[in-house]
Protein backbone atom coordinates (compact mmCIF):
# COMPACT_ATOMS: atom_id res chain seq x y z
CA UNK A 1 51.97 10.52 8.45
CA UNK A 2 55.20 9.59 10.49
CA UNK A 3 56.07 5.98 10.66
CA UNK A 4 55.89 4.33 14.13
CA UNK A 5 56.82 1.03 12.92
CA UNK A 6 58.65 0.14 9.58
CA UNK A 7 60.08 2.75 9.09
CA UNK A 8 61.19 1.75 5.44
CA UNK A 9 58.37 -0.01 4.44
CA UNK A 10 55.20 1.34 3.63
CA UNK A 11 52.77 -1.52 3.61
CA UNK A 12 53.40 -3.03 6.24
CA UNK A 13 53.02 0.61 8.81
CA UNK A 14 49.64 0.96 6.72
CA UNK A 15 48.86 -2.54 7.28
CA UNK A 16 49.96 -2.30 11.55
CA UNK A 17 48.21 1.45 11.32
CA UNK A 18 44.67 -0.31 10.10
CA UNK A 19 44.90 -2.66 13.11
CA UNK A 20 45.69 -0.04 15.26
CA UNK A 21 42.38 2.07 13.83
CA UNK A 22 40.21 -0.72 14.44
CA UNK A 23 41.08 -0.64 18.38
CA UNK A 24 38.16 2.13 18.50
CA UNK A 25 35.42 -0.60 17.81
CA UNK A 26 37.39 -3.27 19.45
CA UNK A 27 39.23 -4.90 16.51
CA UNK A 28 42.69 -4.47 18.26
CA UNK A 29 44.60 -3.81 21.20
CA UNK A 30 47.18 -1.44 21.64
CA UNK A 31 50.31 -4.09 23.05
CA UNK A 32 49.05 -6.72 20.72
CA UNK A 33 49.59 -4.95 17.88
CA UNK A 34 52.45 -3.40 19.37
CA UNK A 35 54.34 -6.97 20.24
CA UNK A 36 52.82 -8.41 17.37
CA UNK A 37 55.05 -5.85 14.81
CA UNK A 38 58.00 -5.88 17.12
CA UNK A 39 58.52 -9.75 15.75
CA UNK A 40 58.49 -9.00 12.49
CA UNK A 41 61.36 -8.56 10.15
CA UNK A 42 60.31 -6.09 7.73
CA UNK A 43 59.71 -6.81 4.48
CA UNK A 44 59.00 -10.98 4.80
CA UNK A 45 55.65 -11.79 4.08
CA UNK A 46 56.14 -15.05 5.77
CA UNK A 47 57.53 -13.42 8.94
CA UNK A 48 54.37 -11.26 8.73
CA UNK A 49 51.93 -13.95 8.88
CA UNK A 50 53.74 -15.88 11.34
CA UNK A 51 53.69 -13.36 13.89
CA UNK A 52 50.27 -12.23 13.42
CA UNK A 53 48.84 -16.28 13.00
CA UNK A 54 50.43 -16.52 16.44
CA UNK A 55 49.06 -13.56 17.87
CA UNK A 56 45.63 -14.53 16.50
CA UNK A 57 45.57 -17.97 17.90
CA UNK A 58 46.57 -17.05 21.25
CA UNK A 59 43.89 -15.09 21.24
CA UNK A 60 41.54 -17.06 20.11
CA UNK A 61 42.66 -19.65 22.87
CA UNK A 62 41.76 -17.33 25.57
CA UNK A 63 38.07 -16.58 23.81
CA UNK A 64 37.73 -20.70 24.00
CA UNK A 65 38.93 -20.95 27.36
CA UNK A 66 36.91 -17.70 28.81
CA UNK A 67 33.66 -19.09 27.27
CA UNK A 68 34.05 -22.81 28.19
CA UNK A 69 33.69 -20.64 31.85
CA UNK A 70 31.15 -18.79 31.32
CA UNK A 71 32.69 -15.50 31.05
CA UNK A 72 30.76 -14.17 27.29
CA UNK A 73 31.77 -10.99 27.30
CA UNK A 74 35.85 -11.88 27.35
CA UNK A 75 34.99 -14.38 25.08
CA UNK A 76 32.91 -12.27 22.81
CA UNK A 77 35.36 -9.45 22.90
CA UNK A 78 38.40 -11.88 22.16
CA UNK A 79 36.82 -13.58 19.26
CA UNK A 80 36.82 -10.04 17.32
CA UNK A 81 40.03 -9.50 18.39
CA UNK A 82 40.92 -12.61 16.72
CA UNK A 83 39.30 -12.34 13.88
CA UNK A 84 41.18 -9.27 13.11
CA UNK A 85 44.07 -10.50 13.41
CA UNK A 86 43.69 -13.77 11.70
CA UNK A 87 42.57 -11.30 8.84
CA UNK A 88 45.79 -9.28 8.88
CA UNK A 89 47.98 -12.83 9.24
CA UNK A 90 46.77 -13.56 5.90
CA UNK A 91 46.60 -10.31 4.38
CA UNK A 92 50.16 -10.69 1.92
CA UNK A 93 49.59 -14.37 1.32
CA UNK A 94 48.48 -13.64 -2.29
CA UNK A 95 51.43 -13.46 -4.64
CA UNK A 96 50.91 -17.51 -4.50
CA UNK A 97 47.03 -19.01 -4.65
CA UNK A 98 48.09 -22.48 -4.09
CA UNK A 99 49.52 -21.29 -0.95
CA UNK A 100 47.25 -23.50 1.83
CA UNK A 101 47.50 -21.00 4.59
CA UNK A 102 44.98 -18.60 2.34
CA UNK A 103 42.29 -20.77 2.87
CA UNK A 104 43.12 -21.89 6.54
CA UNK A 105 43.55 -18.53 7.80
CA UNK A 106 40.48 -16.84 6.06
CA UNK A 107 38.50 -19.64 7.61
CA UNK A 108 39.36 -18.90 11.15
CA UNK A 109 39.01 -15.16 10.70
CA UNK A 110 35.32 -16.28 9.78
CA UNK A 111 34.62 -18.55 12.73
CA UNK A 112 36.26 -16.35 14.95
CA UNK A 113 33.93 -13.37 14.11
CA UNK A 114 30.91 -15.67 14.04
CA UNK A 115 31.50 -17.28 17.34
CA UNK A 116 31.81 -12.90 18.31
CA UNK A 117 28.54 -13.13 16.38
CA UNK A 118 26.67 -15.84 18.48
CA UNK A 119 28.02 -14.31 21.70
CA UNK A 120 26.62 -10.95 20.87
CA UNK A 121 22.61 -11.04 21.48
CA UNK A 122 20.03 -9.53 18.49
CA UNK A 123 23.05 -6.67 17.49
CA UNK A 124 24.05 -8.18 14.52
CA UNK A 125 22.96 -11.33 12.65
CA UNK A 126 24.72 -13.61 9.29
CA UNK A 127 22.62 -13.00 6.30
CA UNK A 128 23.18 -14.62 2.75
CA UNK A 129 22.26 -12.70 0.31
CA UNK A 130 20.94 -14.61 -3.44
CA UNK A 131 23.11 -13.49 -5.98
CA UNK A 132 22.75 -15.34 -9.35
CA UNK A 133 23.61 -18.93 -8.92
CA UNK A 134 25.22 -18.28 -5.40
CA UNK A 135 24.98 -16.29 -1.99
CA UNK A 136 27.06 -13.38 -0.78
CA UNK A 137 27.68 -13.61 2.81
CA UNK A 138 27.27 -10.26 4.96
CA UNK A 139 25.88 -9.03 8.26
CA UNK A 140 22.96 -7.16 9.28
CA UNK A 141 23.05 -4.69 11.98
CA UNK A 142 19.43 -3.86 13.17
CA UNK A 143 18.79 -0.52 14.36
CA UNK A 144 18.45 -0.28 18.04
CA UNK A 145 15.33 2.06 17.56
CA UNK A 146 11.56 1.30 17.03
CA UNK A 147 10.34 2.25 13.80
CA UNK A 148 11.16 1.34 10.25
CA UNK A 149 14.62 3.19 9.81
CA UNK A 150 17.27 3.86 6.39
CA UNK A 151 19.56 1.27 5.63
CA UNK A 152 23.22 1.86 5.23
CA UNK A 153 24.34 -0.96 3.05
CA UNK A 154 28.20 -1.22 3.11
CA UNK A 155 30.58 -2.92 1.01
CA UNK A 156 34.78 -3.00 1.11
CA UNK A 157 37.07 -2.76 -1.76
CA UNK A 158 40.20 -4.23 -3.63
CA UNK A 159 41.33 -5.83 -0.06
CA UNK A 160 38.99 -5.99 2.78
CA UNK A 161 36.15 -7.95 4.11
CA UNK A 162 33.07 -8.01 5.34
CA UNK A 163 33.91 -8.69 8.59
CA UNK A 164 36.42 -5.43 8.55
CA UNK A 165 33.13 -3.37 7.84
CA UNK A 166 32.19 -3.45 11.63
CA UNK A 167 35.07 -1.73 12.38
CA UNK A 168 34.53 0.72 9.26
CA UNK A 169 31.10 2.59 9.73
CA UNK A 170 28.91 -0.76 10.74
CA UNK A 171 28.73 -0.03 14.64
CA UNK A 172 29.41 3.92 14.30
CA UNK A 173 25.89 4.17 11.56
CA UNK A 174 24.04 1.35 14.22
CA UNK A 175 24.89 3.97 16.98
CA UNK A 176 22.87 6.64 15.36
CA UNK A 177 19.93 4.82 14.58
CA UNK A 178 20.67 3.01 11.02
CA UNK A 179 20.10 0.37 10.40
CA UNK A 180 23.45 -1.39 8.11
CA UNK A 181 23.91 -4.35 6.21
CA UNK A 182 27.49 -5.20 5.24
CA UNK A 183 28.37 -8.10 2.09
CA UNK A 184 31.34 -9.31 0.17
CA UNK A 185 30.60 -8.99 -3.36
CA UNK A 186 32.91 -11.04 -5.79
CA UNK A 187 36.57 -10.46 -5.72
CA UNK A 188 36.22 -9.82 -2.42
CA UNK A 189 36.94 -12.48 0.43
CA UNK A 190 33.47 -13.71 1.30
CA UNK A 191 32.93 -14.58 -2.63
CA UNK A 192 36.53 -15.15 -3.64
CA UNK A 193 38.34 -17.14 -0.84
CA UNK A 194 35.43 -20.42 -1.72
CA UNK A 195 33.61 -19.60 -5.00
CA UNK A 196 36.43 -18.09 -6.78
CA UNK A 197 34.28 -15.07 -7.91
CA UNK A 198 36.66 -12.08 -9.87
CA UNK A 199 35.64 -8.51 -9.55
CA UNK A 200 33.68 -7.40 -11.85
CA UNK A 201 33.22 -3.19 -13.12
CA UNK A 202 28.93 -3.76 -13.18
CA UNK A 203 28.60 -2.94 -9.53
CA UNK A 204 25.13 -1.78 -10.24
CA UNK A 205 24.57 -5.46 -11.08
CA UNK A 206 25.98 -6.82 -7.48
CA UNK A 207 24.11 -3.67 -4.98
CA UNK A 208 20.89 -4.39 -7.19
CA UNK A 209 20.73 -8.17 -5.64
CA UNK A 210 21.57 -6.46 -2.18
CA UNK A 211 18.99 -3.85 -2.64
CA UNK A 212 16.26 -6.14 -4.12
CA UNK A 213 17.12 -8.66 -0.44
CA UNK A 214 16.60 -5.63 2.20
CA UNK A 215 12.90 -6.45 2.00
CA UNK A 216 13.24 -9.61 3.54
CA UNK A 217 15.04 -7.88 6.73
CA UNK A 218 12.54 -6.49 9.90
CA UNK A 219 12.55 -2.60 10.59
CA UNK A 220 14.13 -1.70 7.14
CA UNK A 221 12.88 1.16 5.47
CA UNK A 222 13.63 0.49 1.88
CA UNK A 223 12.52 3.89 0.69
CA UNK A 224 15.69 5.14 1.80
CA UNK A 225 18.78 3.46 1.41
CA UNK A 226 22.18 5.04 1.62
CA UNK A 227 25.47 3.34 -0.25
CA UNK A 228 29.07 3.36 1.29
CA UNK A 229 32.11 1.64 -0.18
CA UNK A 230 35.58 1.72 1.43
CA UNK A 231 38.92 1.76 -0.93
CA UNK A 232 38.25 0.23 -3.94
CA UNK A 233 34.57 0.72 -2.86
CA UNK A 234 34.48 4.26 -3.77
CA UNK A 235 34.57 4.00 -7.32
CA UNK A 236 32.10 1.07 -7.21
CA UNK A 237 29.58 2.33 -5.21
CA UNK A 238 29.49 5.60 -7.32
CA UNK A 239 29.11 3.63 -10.50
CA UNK A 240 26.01 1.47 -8.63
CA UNK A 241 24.53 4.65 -7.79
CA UNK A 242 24.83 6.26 -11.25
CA UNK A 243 22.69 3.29 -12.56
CA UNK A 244 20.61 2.02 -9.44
CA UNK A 245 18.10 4.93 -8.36
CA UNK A 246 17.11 3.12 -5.30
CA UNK A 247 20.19 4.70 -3.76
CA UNK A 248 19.25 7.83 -2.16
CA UNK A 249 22.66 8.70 -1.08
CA UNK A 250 26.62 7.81 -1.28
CA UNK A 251 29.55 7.93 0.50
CA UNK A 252 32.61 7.15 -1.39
CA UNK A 253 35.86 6.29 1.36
CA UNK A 254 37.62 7.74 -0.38
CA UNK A 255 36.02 8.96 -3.62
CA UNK A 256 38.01 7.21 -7.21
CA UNK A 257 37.74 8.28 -10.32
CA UNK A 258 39.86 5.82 -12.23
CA UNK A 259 41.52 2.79 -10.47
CA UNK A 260 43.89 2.12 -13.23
CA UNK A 261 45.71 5.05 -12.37
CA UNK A 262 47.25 3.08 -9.57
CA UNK A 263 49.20 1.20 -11.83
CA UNK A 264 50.10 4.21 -14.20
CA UNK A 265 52.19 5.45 -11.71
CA UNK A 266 54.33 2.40 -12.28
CA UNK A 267 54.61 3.05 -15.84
CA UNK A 268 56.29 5.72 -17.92
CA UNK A 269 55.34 7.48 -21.41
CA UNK A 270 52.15 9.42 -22.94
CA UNK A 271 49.43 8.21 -20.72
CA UNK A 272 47.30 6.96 -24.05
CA UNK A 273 50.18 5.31 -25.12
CA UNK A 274 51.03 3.20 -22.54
CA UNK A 275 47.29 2.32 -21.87
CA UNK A 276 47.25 0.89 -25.56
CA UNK A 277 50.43 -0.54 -25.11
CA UNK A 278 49.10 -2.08 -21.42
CA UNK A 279 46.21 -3.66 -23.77
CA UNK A 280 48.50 -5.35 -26.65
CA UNK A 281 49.50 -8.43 -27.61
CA UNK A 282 52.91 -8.17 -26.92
CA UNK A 283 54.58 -4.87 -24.85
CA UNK A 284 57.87 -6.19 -23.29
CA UNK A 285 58.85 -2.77 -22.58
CA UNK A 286 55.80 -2.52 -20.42
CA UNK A 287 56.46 -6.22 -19.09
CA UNK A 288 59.86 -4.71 -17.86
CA UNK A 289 58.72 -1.63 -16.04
CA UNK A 290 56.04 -3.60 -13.98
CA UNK A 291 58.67 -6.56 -12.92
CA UNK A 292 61.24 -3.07 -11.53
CA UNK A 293 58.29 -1.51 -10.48
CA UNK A 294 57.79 -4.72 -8.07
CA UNK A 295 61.44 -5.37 -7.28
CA UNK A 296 61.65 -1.75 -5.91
CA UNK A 297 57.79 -0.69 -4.80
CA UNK A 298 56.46 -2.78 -1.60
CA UNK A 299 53.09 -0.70 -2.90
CA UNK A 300 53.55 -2.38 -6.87
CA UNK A 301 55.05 -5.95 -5.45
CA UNK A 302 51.68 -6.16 -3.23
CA UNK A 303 48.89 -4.23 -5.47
CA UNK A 304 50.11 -6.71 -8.64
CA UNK A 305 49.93 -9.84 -6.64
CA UNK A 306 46.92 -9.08 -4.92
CA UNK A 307 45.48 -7.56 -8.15
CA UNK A 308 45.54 -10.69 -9.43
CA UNK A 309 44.64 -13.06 -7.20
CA UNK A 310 40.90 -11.20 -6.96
CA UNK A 311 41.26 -9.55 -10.84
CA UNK A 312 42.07 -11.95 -12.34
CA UNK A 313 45.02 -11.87 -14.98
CA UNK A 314 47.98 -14.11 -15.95
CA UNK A 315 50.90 -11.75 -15.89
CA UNK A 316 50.90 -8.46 -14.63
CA UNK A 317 50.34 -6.81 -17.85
CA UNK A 318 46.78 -8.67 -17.74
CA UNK A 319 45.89 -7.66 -14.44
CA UNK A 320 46.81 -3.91 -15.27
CA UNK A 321 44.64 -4.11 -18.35
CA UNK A 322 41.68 -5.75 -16.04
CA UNK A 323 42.03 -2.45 -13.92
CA UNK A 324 41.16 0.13 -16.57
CA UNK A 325 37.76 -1.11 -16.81
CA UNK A 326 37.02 0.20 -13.16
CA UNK A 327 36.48 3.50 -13.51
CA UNK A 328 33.08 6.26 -13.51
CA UNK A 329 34.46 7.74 -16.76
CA UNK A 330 32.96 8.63 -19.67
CA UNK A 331 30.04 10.32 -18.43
CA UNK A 332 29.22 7.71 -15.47
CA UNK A 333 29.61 9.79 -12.81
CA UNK A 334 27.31 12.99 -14.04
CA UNK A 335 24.61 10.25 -14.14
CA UNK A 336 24.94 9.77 -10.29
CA UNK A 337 21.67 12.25 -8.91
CA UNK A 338 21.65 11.75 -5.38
CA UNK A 339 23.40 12.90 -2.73
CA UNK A 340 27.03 12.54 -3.36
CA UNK A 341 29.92 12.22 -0.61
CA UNK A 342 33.49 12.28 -1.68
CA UNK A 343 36.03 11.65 1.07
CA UNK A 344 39.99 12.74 0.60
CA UNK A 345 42.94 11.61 2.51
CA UNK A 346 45.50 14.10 2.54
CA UNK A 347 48.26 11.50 2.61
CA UNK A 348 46.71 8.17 0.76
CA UNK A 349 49.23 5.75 -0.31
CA UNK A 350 47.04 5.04 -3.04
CA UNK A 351 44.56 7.28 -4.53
CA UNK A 352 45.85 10.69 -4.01
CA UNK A 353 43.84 12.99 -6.03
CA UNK A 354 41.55 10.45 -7.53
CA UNK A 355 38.32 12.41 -5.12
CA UNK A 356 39.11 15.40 -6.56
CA UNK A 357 38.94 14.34 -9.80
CA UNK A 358 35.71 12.19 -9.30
CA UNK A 359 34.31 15.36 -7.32
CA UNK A 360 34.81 17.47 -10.00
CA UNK A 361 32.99 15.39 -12.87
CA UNK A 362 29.77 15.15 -10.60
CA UNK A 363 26.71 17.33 -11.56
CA UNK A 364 24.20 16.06 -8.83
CA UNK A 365 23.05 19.32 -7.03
CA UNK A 366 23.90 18.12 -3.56
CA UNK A 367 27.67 17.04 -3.64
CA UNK A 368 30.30 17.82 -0.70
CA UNK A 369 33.92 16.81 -0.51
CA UNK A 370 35.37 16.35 2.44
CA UNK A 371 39.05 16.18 3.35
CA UNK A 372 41.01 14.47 5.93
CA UNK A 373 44.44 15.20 7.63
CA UNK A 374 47.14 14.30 9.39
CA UNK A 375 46.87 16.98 11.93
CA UNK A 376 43.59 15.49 13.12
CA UNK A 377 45.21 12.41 12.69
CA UNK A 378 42.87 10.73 9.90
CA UNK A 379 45.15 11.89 6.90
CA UNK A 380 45.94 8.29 6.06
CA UNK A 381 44.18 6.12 3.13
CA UNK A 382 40.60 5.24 4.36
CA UNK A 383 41.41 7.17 7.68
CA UNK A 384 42.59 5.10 9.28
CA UNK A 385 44.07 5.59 12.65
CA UNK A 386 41.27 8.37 13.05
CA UNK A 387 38.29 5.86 12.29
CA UNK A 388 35.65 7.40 15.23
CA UNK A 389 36.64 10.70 14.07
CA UNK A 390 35.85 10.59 10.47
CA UNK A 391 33.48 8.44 10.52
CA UNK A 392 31.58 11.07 12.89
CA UNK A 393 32.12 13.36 9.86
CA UNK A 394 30.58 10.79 7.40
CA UNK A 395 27.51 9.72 8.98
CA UNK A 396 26.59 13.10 10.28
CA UNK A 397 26.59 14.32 6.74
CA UNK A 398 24.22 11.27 6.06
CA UNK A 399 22.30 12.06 9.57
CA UNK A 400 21.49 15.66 7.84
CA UNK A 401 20.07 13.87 4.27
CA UNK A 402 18.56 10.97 6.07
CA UNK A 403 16.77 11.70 9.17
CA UNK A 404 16.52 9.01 12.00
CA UNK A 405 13.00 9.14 13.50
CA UNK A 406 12.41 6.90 17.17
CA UNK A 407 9.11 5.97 16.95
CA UNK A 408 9.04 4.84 20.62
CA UNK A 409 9.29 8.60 21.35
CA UNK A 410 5.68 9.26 20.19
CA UNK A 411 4.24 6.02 20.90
């Protein structure tokens, strides 16, 4: 997809192309993102969250000032805004924990999106859901039809939030009748940023908490639950549905087969090889090609640093070890008997060919792949930039398995 901004580097036009997607469902405005990327000088993390902390507390300001008058709906619509933005301010911060603006900036990203929250009527509510000695924060998004309805329950991957899931299939499933409940499981913000919780491969082990809480929410229909993770999120919520048969369907965006294979392409050699080598002692040779693969890669400088900041991992070498236990290998995925979506981006910065891989290892009779491009403008990873679009695609696939039912109609 052509660069509109940043021409020479890739992160950040992904990173300014994901705001601009989430204008559809009111994440982002055109000019704000616009001015907002004009200001930066490519390249400078710090320039990047200064512009976009600014941008985010201006508008914030002018959600304060509209509902200290009254007006809820410009404050309401300027608190997501916000939020957004706040969220992409702090996106590179990573490479340093200790760095003070993590915390800060996450925390205003929350309050901005639950003052949007407060201001927006019975639509969507906070939930906390138990999960061992803790809670993981989400959202549930009640169906706007009478009746018990399916569930979406939606989770994000190695980088997003929660929050972000409104803008990724939360409001398009509500739409249509589902009802959805969005969470941050650990390693992601809502159970990293303040309980320091590390990803972790047993995903079956994080849904099943989610699963065994939908009870507790009004107009749920727990017989039929449907599973969609984002990024990261589709290899995890294939490997939950491959142990968890209370998932009656899944949609991987976009569909991974092995997520240590984003870090292989950083390293050269016999691919067993360098995967024992990854997991030795000592492998300077390995050390070396990570620390070039950084210098020269905005993709390897960013996935390392963030990789372990919600990994976990001392070194890079550790963190790239961490990453070859996330994978629906070894006979995972032909457990998965459901239902099986597998997006594909034709152009994704990070997984290219990882869905058809995954696709290819499933055996569950009902299994579709469906690819994305850049002539309809949704080729990017995710889709993003084409959000409505595909995400028409996605939950009318689901719509077909999982029929919505108003049972005002027949009342």
């Amino acid at each position: 997809m052509r660069h509109l901004l940043f021409a020479q580097d890739e992160n950040f036009w992904f990173e300014t192309l994901r705001s601009l997607g989430h204008i559809t469902y009111g994440g982002a405005e055109f000019g704000e993102v616009e001015a907002t990327a004009e200001r930066i000088t490519p390249g400078n993390y710090d320039s990047w969250f200064d512009e976009w902390f600014a941008t985010a507390e201006r508008i914030r300001a002018d959600a304060d000032e509209a509902r200290s008058r009254g007006h809820v709906s410009t404050a309401r619509d300027s608190y997501l805004r916000a939020s957004n933005y706040y969220r992409t301010a702090e996106f590179f911060l990573h490479g340093d924990p200790r760095d003070p603006r993590i915390l800060a900036t996450y925390d205003k990203a929350i309050a901005a999106f639950n003052d949007f929250v407060e201001l927006s009527g019975s639509s969507v509510e906070r939930v906390a859901v138990p999960f061992e000695n803790t809670a993981l924060p989400g959202y549930f998004y009640p169906s706007p039809l009478a009746g018990r309805q399916p569930i979406v329950v939606m989770h994000n991957g190695f980088d997003g939030t929660a929050e972000e899931m409104h803008f990724f299939g939360a409001v398009a499933a509500q739409e249509r009748g589902f009802n959805v409940l969005t969470f941050d499981g650990p390693g992601q913000p809502g159970a990293r940023q303040h309980q320091g919780l590390l990803f972790r491969p047993d995903w079956e082990n994080v849904v099943g908490p989610v699963i065994d809480h939908l009870s507790e929410l009004p107009g749920v229909d727990t017989d039929q639950v449907s599973l969609l993770g984002l990024s990261l999120g589709g290899e995890l919520c294939l490997r939950a549905a491959a142990f968890d048969p209370r998932v009656k369907a899944v949609m991987a965006v976009d569909g991974v087969y092995d997520f240590s294979e984003l870090m292989m392409r950083f390293l050269e050699g016999d691919r067993a090889k360098v995967r024992a080598a990854v997991k030795a002692p000592e492998a300077p040779q390995i050390d070396e090609e990570l620390a070039e693969a950084m210098e020269s890669s905005p993709t390897a400088r960013w996935a390392i640093t963030h990789g372990m900041y919600v990994m976990g991992g001392s070194t890079p070498r550790e963190f790239a070890a961490r990453t070859m236990d996330f994978n629906v290998r070894d006979g995972i995925a032909e457990r998965i008997g459901c239902p099986v979506l597998i997006c594909e981006a034709e152009d994704d910065l990070f997984f290219k060919g990882q869905p058809e891989e995954v696709f290819g290892r499933l055996t569950a009779p009902d299994k579709t792949l469906l690819r994305f491009t850049d002539a309809e403008g949704a080729g990017a990873h995710c889709h993003v930039g084409g959000q409505r679009y595909a995400l028409g695609k996605i939950l009318d696939w689901l719509g077909d398995r999982t029929p919505i039912v108003d049972a005002s109609v027949n009342a």
